[in-house]
C-alpha atoms as a PDB file:
ATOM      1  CA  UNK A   1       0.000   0.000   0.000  1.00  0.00           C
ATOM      2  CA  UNK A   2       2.973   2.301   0.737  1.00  0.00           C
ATOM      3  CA  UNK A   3       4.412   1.835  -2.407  1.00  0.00           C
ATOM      4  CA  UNK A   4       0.722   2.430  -4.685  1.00  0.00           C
ATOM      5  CA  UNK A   5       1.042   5.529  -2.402  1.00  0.00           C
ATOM      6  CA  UNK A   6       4.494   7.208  -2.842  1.00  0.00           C
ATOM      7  CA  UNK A   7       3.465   5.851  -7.070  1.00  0.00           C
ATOM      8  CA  UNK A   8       0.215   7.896  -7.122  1.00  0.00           C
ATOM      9  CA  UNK A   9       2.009  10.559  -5.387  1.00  0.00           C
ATOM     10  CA  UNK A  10       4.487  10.460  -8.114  1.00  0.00           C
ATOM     11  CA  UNK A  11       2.112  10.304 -11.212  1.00  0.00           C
ATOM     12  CA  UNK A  12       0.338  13.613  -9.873  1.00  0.00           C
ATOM     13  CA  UNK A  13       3.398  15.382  -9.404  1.00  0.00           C
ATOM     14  CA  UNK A  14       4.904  14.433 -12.697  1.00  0.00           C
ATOM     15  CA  UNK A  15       1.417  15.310 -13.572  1.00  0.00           C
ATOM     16  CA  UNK A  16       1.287  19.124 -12.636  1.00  0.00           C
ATOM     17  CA  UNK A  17       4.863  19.463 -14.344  1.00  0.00           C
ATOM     18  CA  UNK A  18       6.897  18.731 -10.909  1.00  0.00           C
ATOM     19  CA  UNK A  19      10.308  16.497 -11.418  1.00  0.00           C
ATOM     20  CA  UNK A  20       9.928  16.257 -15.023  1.00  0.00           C
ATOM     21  CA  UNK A  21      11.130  18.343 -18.053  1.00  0.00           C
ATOM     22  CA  UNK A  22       8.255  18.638 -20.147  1.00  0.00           C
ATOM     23  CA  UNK A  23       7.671  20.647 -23.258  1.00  0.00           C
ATOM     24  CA  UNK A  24       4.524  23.062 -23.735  1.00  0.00           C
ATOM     25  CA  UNK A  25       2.789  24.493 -26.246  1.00  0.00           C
ATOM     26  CA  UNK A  26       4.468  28.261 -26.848  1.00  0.00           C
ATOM     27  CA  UNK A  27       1.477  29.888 -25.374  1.00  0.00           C
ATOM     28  CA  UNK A  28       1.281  27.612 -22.134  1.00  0.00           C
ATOM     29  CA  UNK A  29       5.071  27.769 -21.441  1.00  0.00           C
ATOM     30  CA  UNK A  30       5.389  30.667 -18.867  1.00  0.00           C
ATOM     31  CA  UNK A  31       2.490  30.165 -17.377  1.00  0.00           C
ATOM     32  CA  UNK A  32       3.421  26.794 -16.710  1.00  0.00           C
ATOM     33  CA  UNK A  33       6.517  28.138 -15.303  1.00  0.00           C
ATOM     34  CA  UNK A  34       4.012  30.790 -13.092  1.00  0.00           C
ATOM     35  CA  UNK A  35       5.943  33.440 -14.836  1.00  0.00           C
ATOM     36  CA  UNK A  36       4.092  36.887 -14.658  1.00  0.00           C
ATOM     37  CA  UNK A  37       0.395  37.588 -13.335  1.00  0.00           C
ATOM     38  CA  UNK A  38      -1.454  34.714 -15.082  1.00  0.00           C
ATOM     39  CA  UNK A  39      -0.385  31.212 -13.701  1.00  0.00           C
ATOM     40  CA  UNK A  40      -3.013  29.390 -15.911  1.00  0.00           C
ATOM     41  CA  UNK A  41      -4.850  27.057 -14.111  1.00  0.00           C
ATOM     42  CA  UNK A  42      -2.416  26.136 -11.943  1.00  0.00           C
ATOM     43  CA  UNK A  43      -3.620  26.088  -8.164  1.00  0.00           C
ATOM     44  CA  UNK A  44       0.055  27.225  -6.906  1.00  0.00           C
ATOM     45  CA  UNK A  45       2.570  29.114  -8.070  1.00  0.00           C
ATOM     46  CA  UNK A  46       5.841  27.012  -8.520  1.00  0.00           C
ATOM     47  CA  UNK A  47       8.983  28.613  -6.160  1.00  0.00           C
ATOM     48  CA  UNK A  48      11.398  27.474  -8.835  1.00  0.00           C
ATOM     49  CA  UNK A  49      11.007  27.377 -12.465  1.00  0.00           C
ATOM     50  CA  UNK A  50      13.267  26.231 -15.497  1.00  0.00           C
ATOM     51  CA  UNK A  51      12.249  27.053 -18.959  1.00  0.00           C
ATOM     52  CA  UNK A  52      14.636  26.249 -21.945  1.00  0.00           C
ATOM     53  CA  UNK A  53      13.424  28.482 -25.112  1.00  0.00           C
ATOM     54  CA  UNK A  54      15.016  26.181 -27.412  1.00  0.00           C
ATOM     55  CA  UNK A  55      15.891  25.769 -31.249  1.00  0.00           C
ATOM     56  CA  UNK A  56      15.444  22.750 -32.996  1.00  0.00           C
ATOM     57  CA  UNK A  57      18.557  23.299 -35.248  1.00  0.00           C
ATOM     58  CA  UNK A  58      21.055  24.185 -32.287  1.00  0.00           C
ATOM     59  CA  UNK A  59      23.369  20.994 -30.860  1.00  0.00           C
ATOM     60  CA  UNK A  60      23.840  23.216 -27.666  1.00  0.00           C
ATOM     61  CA  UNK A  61      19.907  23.239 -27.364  1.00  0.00           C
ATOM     62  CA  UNK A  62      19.746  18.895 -28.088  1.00  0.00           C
ATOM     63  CA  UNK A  63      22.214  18.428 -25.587  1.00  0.00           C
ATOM     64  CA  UNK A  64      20.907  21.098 -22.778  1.00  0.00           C
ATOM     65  CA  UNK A  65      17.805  19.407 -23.016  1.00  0.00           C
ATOM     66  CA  UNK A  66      18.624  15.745 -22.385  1.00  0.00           C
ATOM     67  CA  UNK A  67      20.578  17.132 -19.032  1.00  0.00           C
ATOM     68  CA  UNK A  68      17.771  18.734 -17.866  1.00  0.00           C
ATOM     69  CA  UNK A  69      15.411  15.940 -18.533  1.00  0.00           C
ATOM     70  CA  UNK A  70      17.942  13.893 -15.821  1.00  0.00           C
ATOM     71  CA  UNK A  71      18.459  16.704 -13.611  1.00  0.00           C
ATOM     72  CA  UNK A  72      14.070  17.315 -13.381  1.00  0.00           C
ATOM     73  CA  UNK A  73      13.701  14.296 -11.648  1.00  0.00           C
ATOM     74  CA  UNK A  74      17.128  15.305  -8.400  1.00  0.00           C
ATOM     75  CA  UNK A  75      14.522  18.122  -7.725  1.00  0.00           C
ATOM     76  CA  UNK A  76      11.505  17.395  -7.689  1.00  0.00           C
ATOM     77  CA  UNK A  77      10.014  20.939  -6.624  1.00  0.00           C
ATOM     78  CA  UNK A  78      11.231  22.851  -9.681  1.00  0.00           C
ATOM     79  CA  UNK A  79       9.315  22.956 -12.844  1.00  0.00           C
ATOM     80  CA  UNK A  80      11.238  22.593 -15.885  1.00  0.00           C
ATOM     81  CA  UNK A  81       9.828  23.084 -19.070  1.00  0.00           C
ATOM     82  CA  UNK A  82      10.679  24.029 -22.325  1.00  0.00           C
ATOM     83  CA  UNK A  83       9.067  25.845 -25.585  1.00  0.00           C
ATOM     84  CA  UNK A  84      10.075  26.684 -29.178  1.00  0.00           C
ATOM     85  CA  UNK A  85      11.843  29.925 -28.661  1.00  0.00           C
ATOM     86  CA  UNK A  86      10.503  32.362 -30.561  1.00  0.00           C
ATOM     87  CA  UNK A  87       6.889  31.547 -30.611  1.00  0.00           C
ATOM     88  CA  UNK A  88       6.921  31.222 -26.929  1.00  0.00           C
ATOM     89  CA  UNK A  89       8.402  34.646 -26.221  1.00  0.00           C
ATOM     90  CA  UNK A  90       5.520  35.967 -28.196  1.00  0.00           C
ATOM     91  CA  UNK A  91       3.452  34.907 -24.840  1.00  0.00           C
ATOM     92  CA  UNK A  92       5.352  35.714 -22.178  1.00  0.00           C
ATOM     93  CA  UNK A  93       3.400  38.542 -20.383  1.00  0.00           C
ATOM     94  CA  UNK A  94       5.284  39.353 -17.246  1.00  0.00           C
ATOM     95  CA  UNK A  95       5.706  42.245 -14.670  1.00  0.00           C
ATOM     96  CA  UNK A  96       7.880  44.182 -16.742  1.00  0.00           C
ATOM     97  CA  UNK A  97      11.143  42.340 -16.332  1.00  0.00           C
ATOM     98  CA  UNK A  98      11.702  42.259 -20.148  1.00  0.00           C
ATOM     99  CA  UNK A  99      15.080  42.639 -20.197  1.00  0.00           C
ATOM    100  CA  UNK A 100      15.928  39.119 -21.309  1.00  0.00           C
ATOM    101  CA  UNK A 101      13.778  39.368 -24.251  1.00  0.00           C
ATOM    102  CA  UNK A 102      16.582  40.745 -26.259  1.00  0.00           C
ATOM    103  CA  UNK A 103      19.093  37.988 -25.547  1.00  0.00           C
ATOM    104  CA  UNK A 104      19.820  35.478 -28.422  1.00  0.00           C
ATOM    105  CA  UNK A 105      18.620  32.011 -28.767  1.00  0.00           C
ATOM    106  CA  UNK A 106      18.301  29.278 -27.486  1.00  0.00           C
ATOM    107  CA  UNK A 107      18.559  30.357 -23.991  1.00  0.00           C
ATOM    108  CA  UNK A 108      17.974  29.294 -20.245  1.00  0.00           C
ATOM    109  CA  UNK A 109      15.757  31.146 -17.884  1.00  0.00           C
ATOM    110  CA  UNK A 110      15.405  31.093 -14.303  1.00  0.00           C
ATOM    111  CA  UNK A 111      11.903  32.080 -12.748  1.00  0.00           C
ATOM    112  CA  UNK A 112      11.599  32.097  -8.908  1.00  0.00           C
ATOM    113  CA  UNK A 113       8.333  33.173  -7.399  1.00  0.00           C
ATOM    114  CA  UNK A 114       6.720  34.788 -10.809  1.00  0.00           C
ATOM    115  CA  UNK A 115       9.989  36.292 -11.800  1.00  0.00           C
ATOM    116  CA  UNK A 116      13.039  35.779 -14.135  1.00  0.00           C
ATOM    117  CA  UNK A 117      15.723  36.489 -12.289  1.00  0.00           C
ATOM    118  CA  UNK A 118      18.477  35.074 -14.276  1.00  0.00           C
ATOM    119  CA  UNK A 119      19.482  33.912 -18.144  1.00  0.00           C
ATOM    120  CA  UNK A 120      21.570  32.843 -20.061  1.00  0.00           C
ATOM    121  CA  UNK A 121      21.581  33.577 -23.980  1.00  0.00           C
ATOM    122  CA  UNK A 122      23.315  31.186 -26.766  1.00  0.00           C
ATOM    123  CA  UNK A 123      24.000  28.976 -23.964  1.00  0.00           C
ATOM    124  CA  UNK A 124      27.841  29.631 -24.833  1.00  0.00           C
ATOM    125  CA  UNK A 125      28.761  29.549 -20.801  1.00  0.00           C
ATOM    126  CA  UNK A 126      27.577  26.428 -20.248  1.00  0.00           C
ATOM    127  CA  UNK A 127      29.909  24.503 -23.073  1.00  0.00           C
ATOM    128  CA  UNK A 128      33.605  23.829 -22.877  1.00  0.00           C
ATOM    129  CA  UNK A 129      34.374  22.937 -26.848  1.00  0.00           C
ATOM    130  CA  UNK A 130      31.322  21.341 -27.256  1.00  0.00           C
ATOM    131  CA  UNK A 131      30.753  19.261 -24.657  1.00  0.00           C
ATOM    132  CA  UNK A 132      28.144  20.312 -22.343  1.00  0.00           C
ATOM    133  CA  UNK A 133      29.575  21.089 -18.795  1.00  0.00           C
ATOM    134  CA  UNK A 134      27.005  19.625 -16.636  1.00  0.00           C
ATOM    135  CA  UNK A 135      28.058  20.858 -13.561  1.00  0.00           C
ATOM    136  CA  UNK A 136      28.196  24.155 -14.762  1.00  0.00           C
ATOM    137  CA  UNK A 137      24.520  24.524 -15.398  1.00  0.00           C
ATOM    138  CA  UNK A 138      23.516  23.352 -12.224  1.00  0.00           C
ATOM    139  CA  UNK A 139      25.751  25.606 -10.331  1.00  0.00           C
ATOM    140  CA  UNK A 140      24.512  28.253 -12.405  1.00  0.00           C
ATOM    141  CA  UNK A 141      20.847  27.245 -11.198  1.00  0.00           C
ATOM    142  CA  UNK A 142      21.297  26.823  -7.915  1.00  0.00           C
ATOM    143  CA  UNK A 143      22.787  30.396  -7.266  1.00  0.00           C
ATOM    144  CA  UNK A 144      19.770  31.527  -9.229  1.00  0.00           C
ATOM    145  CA  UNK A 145      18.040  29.979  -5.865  1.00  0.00           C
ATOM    146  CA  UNK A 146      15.603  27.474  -8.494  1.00  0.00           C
ATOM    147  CA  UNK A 147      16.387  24.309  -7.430  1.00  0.00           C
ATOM    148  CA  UNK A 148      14.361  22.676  -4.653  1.00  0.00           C
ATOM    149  CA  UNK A 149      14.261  18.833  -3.750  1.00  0.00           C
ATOM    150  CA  UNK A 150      11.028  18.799  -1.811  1.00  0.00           C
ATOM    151  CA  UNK A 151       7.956  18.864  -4.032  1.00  0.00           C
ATOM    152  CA  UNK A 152       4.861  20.851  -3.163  1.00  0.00           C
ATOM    153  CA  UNK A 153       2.136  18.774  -0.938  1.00  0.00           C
ATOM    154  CA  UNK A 154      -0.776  17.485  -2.899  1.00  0.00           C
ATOM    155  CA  UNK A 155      -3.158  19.395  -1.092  1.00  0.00           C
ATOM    156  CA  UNK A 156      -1.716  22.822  -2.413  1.00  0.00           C
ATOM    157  CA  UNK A 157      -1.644  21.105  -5.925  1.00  0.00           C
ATOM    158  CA  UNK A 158      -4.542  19.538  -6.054  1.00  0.00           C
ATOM    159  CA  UNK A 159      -6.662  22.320  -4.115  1.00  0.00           C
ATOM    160  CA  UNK A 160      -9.833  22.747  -6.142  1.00  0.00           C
ATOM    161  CA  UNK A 161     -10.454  27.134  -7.008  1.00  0.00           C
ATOM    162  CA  UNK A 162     -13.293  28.820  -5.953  1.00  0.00           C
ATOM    163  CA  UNK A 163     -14.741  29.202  -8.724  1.00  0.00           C
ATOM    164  CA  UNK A 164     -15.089  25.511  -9.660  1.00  0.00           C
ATOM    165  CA  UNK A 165     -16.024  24.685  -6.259  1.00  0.00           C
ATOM    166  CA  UNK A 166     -19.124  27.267  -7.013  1.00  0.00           C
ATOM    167  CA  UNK A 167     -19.395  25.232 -10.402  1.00  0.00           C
ATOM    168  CA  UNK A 168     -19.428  21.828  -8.666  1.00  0.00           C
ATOM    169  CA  UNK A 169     -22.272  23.152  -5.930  1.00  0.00           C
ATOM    170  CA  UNK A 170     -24.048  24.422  -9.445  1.00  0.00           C
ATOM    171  CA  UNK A 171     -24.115  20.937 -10.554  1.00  0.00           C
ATOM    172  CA  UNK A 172     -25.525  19.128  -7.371  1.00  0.00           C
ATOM    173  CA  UNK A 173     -28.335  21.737  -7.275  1.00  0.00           C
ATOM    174  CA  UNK A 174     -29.221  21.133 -10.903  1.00  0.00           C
ATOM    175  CA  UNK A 175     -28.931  17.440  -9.655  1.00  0.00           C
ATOM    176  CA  UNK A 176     -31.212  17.491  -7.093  1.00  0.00           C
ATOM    177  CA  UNK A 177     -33.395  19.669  -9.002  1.00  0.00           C
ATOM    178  CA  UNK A 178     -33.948  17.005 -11.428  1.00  0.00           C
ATOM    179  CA  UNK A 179     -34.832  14.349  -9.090  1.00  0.00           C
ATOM    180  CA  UNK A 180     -37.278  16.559  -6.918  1.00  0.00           C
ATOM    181  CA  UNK A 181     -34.937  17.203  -4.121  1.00  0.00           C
ATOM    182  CA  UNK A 182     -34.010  21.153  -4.609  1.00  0.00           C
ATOM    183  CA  UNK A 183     -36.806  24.075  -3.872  1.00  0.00           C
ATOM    184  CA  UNK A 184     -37.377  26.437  -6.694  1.00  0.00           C
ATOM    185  CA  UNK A 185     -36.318  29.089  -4.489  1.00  0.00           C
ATOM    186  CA  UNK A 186     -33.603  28.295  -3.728  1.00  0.00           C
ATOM    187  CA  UNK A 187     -31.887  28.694  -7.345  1.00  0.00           C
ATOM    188  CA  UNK A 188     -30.868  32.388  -8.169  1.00  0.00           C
ATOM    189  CA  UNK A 189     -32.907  34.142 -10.761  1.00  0.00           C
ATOM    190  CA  UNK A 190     -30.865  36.144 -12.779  1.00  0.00           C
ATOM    191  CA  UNK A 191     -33.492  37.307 -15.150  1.00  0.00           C
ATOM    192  CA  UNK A 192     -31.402  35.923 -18.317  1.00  0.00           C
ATOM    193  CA  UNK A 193     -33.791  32.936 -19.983  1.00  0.00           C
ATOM    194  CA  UNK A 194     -32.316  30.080 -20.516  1.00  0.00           C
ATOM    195  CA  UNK A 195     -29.556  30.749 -18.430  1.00  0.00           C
ATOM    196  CA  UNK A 196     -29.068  27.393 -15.838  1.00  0.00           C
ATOM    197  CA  UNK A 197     -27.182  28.578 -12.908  1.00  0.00           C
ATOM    198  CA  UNK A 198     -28.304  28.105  -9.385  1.00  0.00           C
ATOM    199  CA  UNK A 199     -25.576  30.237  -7.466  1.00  0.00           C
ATOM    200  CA  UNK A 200     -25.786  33.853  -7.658  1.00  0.00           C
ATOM    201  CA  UNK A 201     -24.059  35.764 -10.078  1.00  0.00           C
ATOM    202  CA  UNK A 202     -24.535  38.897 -13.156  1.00  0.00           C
ATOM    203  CA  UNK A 203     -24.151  38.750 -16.616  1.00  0.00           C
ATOM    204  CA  UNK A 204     -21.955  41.643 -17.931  1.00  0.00           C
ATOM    205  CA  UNK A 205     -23.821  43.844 -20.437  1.00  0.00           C
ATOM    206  CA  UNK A 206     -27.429  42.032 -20.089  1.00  0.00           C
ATOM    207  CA  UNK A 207     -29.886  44.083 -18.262  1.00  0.00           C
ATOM    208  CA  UNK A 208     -32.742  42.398 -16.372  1.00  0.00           C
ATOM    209  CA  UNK A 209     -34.975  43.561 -13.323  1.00  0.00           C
ATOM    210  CA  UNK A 210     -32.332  41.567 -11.376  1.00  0.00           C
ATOM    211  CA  UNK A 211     -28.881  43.517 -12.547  1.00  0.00           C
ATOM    212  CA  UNK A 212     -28.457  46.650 -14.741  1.00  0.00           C
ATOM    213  CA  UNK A 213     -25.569  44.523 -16.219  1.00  0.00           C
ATOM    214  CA  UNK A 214     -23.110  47.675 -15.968  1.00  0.00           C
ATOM    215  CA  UNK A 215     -19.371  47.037 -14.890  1.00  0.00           C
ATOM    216  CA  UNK A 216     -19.420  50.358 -13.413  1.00  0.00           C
ATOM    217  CA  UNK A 217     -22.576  51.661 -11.811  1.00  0.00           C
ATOM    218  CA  UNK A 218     -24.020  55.408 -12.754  1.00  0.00           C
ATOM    219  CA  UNK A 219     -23.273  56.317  -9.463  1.00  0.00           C
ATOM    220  CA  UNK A 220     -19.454  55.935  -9.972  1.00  0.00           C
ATOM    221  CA  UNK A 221     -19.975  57.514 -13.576  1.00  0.00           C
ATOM    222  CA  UNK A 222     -21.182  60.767 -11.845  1.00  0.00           C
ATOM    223  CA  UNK A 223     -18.813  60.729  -8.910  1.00  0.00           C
ATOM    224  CA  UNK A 224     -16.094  60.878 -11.308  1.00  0.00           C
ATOM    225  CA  UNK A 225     -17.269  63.252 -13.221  1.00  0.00           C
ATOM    226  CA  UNK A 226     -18.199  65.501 -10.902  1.00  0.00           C
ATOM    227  CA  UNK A 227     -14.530  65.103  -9.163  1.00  0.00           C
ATOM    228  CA  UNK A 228     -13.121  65.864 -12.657  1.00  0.00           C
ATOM    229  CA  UNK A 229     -15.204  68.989 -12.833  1.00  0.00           C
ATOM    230  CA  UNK A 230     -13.975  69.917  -8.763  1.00  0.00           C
ATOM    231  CA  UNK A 231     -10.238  69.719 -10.518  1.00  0.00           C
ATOM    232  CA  UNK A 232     -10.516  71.885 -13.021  1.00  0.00           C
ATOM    233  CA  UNK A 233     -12.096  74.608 -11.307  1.00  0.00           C
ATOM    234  CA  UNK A 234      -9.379  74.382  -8.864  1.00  0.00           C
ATOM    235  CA  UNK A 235      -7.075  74.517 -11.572  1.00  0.00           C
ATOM    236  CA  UNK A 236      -8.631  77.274 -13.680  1.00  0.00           C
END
């Protein structure tokens, strides 16, 4: 039982991108990597992060990425991933710390907490002749403060969002509405027909007698306005 259990632990990690190198599709790669202020649909934003941009016609790229599939699995709680390099830059919306966008490729990034904080373009460092120098590029990660050998718990991975726990409560009231069990007053009328949701909630730009389906109420319109009219006269 211990081992089906430290097995399933591993298949869910490996899962969720933890101890394995794994490539993405150029628009998933940095949020895979929780890079910038949209993780995805990730549950938990990864301390340590490895993405490779790579390029398919580069021998320092072909041999980078077989030591980092080997090296994924020594630490377990870093994500490494890896993405076509110039289709994945493209999607990499961050906090502003664009500075490695101008580097050549292939190169090596290093994202801690939602942030690049190091990299390393042409991967020319990393090669003595043209032999990869292994330790080298771990070094060079570990000062960048990625690496980590203890993976996140399961219950920080696996932690199901608000928004589909609202989703799943949706579905058991639609559920027990079918078989009798659920009062029609207890499901939220929005005013929208057709619309099947028992929770409550508004529909941007649809006005019923429920919701005025505004993102910004009149009330804010005209306090605005009217504070934009107080600064001019004060400035006039």
């Amino acid at each position: 039982a211990e081992l089906e259990n430290l097995a399933q632990r591993a298949e869910i990690l490996h899962h969720h991108g933890y101890g394995v190198h794994r490539q993405m599709h150029p628009q998933r790669v940095f949020a895979a990597a929780g890079y910038g202020t949209d993780t995805m649909r990730d549950v938990v934003r990864p301390k340590g992060s490895v993405i490779h941009l790579f390029d398919a016609f580069s021998p320092r790229s072909v041999a980078l990425d077989l030591y980092l599939e080997r090296i994924a699995a020594k630490y377990p709680g870093t994500k490494f991933v890896r993405g076509i390099g110039v289709a994945s830059i493209l999607y990499a919306d961050g906090n502003g710390d664009d500075a490695w966008k101008k580097g050549d490729l292939p190169m090596l990034l290093a994202v801690r907490e939602g942030k690049v904080v190091a990299w390393n373009a042409g991967l020319k460092d990393f090669f003595s002749s043209a032999d990869l120098e292994t330790r080298v590029v771990e070094q060079w990660l570990d000062r960048a403060g990625v690496l980590f050998e203890s993976p996140p718990s399961l219950d920080e991975i696996c932690r199901i969002r608000p928004e589909e726990t609202a989703l799943l409560e949706n579905m058991m009231k639609l559920n027990r509405l079918g078989d009798g069990g659920l009062e029609e007053e207890e499901r939220y009328n929005c005013g929208v027909a057709g619309c099947c949701k028992s929770f409550q909630h508004e529909h941007v730009g649809v006005k019923t007698e429920a919701q005025n389906g505004l993102l910004v109420s009149e009330d804010q319109v005209l306090s605005h306005e009217t504070g934009s009219f107080l600064c001019q006269e004060i400035s006039s």
